[in-house]
Protein backbone atom coordinates (compact mmCIF):
# COMPACT_ATOMS: atom_id res chain seq x y z
CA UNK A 1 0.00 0.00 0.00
CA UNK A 2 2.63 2.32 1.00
CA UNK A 3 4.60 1.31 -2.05
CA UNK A 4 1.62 1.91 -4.19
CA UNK A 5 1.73 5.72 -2.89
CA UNK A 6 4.78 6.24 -3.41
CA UNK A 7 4.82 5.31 -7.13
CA UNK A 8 1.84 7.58 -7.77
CA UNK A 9 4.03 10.09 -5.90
CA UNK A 10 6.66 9.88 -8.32
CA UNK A 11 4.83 9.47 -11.20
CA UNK A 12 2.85 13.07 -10.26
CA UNK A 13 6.17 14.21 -10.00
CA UNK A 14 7.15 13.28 -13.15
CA UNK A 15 3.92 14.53 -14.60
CA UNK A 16 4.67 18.04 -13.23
CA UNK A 17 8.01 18.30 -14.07
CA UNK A 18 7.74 16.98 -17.89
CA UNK A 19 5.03 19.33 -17.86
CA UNK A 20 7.33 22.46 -16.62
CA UNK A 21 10.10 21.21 -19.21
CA UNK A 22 7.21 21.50 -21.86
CA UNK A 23 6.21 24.52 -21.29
CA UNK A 24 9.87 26.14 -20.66
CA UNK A 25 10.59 24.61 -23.96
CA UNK A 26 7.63 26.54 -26.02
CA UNK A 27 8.40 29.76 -24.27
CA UNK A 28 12.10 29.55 -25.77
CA UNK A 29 10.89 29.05 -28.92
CA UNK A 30 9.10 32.18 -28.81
CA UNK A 31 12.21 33.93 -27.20
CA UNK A 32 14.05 32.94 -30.84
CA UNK A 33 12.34 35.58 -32.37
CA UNK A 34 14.15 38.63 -30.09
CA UNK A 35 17.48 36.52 -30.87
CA UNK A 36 19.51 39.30 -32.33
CA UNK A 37 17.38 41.91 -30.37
CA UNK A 38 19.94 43.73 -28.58
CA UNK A 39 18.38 46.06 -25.82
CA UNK A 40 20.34 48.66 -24.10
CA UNK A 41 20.18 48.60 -20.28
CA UNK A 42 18.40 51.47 -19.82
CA UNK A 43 17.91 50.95 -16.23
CA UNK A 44 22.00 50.51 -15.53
CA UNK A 45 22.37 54.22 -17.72
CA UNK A 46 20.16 55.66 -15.10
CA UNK A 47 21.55 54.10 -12.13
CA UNK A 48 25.40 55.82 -13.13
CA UNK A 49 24.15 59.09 -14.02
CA UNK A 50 26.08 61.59 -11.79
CA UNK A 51 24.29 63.54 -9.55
CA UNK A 52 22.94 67.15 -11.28
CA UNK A 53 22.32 65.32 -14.75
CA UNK A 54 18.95 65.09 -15.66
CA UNK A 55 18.37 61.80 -16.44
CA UNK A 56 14.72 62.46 -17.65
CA UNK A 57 15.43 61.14 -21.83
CA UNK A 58 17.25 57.54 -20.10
CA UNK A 59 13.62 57.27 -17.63
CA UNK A 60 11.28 58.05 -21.29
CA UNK A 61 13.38 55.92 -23.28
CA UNK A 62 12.98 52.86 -20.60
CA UNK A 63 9.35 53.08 -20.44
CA UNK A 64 9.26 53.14 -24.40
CA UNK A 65 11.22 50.07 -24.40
CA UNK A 66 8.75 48.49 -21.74
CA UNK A 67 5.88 49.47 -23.58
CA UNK A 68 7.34 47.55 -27.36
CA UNK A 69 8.78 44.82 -25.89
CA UNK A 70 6.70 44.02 -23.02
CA UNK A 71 6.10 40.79 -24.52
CA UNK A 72 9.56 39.98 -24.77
CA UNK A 73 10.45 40.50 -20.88
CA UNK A 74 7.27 38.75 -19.74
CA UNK A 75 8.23 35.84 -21.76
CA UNK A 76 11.83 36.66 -20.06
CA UNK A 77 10.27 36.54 -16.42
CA UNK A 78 7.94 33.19 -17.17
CA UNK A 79 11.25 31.45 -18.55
CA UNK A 80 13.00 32.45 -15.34
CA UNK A 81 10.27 31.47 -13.03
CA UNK A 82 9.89 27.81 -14.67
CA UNK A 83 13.90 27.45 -14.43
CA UNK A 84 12.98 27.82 -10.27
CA UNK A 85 9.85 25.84 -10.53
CA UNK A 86 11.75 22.83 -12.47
CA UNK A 87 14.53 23.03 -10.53
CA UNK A 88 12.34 22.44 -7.35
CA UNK A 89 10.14 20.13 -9.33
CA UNK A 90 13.54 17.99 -9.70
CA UNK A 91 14.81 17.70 -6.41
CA UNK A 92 11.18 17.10 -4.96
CA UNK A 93 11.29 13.72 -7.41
CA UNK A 94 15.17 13.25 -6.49
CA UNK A 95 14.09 12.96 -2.47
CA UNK A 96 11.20 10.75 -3.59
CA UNK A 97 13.30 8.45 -5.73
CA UNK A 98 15.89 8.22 -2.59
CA UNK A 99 13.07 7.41 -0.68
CA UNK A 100 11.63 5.08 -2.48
CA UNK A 101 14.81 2.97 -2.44
């Protein structure tokens, strides 16, 4: 009975994490498409500007770039959420399979 659980266990594990890897896997395909998209860190500019400049254009020119290519950095954030997700997802299954043994 116990062992019965466990292999359900793992096998929802597995389920998850194939599913994770799936998904991950789609979402870089997308990300091909901004390959050679080069974005300036807008965000770095406006951290080094000395005090007294106005740094007013660098601020405008980051929200532009948030605005065009928001679809680009949410696809960023999912991809880097799912590499935490999996990564739990994996050891999860690794202390069930030393469990199970």
């Amino acid at each position: 009975m116990v062992t019965e659980i466990m292999e359900i266990r793992k096998r929802n594990q597995l389920k998850k994490l194939n599913a994770l890897v799936k998904e991950i896997l789609e979402i870089r395909q997308y990300l091909k498409y901004f390959e050679g998209l080069d974005l300036p860190d807008y965000q770095a500019m406006i951290s080094q500007v000395p005090p007294g400049v106005e740094s007013g254009l660098l601020i405008r020119l980051q929200q532009r770039q948030s605005r065009e290519y928001y679809g680009y950095f949410e696809l960023k954030s999912k991809e880097a959420a799912l590499k935490e997700a999996i990564q739990k997802a994996s050891e999860d299954l690794e202390s069930l399979l030393k469990l199970g043994k």
